[in-house]
N, C-alpha and C. Protein backbone atom coordinates (compact mmCIF):
# COMPACT_ATOMS: atom_id res chain seq x y z
N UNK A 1 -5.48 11.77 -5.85
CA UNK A 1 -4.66 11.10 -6.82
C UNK A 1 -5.54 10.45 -7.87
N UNK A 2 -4.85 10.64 -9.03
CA UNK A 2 -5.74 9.82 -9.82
C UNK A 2 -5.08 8.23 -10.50
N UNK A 3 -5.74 7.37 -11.26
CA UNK A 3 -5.55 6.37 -11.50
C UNK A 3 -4.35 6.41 -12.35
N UNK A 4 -2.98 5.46 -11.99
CA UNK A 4 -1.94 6.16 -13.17
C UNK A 4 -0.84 6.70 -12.40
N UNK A 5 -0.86 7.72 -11.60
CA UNK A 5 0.13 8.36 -10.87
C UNK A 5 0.62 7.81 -10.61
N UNK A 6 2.40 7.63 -9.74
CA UNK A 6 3.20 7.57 -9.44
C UNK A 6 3.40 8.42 -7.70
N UNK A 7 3.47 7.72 -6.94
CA UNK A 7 3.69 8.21 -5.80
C UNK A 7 5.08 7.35 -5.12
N UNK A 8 5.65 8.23 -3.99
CA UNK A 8 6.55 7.01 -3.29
C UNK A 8 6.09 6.83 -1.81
N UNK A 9 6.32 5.46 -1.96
CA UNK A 9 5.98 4.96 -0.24
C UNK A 9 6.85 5.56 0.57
N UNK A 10 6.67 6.00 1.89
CA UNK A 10 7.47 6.94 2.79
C UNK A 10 7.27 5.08 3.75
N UNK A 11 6.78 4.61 4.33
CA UNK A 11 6.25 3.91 4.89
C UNK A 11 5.44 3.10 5.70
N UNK A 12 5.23 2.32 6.46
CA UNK A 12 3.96 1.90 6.74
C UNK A 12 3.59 3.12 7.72
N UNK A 13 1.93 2.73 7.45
CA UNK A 13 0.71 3.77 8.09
C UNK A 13 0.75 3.50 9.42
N UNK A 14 0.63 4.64 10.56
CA UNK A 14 0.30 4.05 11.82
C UNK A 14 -0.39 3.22 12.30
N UNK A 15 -0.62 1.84 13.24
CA UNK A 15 -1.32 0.84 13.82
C UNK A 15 -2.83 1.05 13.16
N UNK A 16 -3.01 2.37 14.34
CA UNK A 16 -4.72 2.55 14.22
C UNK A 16 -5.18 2.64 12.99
N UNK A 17 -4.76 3.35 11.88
CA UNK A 17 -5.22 3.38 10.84
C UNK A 17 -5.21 1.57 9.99
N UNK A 18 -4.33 0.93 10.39
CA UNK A 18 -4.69 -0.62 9.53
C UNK A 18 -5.58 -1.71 10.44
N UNK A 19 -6.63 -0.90 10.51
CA UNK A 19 -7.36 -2.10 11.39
C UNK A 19 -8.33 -2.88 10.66
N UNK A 20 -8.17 -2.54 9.64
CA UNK A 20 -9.33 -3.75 8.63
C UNK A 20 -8.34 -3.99 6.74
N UNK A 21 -7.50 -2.69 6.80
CA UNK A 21 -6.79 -2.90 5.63
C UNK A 21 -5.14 -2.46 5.65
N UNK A 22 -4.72 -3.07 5.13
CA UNK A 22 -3.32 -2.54 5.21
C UNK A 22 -2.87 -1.30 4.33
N UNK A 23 -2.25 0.12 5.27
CA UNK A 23 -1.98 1.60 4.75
C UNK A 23 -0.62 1.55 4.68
N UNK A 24 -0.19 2.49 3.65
CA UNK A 24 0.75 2.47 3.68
C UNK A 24 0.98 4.48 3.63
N UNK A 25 2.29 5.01 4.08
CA UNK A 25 2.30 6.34 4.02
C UNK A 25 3.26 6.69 2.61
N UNK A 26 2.53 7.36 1.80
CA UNK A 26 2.76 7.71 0.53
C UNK A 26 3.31 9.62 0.32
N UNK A 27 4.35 9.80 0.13
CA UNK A 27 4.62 11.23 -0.52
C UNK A 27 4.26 11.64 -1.86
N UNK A 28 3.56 12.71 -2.20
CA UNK A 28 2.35 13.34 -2.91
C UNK A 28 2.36 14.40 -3.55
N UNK A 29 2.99 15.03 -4.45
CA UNK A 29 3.11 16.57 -4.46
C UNK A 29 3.38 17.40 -3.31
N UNK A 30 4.70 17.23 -2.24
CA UNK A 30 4.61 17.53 -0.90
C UNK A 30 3.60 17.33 0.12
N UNK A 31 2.97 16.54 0.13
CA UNK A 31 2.11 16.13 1.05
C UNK A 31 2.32 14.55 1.90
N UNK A 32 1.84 13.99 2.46
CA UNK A 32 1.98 13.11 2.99
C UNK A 32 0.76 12.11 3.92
N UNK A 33 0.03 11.19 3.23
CA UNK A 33 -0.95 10.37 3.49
C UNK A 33 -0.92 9.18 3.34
N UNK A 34 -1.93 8.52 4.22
CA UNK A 34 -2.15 6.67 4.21
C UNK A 34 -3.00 6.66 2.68
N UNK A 35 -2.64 5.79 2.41
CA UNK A 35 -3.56 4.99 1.04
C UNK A 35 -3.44 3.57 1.17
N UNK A 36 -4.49 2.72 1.24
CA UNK A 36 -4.45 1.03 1.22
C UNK A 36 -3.48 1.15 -0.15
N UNK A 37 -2.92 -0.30 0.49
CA UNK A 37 -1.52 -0.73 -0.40
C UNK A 37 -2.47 -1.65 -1.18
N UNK A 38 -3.47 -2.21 -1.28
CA UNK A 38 -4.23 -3.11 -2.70
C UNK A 38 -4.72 -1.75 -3.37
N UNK A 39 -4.47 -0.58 -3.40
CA UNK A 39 -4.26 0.36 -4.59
C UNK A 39 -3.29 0.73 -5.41
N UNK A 40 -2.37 0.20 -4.55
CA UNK A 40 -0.65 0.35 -5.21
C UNK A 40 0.00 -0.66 -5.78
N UNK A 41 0.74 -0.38 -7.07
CA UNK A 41 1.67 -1.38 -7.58
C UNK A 41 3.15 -0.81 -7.77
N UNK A 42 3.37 -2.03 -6.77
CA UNK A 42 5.47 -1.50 -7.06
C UNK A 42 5.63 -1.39 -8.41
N UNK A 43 6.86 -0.52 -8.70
CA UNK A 43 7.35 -0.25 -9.71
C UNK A 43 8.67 -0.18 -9.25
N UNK A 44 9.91 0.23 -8.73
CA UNK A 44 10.86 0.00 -8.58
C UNK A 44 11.19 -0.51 -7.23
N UNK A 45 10.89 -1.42 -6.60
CA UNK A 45 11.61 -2.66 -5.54
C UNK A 45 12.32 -3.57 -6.09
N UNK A 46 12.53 -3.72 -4.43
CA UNK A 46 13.49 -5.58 -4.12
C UNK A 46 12.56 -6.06 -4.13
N UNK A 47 13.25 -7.91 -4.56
CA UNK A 47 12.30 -8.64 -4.65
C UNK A 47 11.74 -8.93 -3.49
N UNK A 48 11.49 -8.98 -2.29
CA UNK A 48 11.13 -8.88 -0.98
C UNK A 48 9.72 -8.58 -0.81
N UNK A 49 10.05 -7.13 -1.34
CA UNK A 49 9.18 -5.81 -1.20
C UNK A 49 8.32 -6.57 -2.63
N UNK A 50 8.35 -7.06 -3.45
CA UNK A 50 7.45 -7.42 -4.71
C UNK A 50 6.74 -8.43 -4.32
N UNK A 51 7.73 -9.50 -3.66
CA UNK A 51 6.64 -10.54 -3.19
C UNK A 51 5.64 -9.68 -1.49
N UNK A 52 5.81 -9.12 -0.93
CA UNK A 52 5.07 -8.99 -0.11
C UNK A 52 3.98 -8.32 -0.17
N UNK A 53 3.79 -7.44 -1.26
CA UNK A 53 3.01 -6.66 -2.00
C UNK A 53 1.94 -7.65 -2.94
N UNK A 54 2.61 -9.01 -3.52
CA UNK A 54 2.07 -9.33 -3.94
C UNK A 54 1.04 -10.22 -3.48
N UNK A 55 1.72 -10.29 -1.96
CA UNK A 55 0.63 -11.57 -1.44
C UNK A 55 -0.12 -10.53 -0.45
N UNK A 56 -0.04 -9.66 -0.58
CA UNK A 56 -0.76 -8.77 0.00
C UNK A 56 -2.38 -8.54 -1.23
N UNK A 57 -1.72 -8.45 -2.18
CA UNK A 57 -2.99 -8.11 -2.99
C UNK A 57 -3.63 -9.25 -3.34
N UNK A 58 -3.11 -10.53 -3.25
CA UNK A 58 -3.29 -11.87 -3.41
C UNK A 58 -4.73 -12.22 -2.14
N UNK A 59 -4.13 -12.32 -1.04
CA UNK A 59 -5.02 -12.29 0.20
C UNK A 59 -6.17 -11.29 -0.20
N UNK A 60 -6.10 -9.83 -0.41
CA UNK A 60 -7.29 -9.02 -0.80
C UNK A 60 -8.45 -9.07 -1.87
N UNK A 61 -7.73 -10.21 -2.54
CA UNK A 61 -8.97 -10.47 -3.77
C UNK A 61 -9.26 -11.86 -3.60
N UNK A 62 -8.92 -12.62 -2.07
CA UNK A 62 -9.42 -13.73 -2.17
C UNK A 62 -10.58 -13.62 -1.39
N UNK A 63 -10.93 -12.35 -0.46
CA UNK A 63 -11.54 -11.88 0.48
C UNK A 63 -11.27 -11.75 1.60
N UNK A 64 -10.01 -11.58 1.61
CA UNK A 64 -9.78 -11.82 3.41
C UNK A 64 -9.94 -10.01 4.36
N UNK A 65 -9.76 -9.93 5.11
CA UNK A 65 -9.25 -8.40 5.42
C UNK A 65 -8.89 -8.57 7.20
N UNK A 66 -8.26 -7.94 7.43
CA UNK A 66 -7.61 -7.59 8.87
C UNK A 66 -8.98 -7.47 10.02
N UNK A 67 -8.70 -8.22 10.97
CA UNK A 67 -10.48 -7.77 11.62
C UNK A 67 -9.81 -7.42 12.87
């Protein structure tokens, strides 16, 4: 993917895969993969889904990460 695209969240990534960052499962040109969610910005959510995203990327640039 490149910077720019548009993908949709299918939903969260299995356990094992978020063990230091939070994944989320993304649909792709028919495909289907984890990508850390501090690469993604909502574009059409609830406000729910905006704030949780946001304190998600909030926590990631303060330094924190999943240990």
């Amino acid at each position: 993917m490149k910077e720019g695209e548009k993908v949709q969240v299918a939903g969260m990534a299995p356990e094992d895969e978020c063990m230091r960052e939070m994944f989320v499962e993304v649909q792709w040109k028919g495909r289907s993969f984890a990508v850390p969610l501090s690469q993604l910005e909502p574009l059409d959510v609830d406000d729910e889904t905006q704030e949780a995203v946001e304190d998600w990327h909030y926590w990631v640039s303060r330094g924190y990460q999943l240990c």
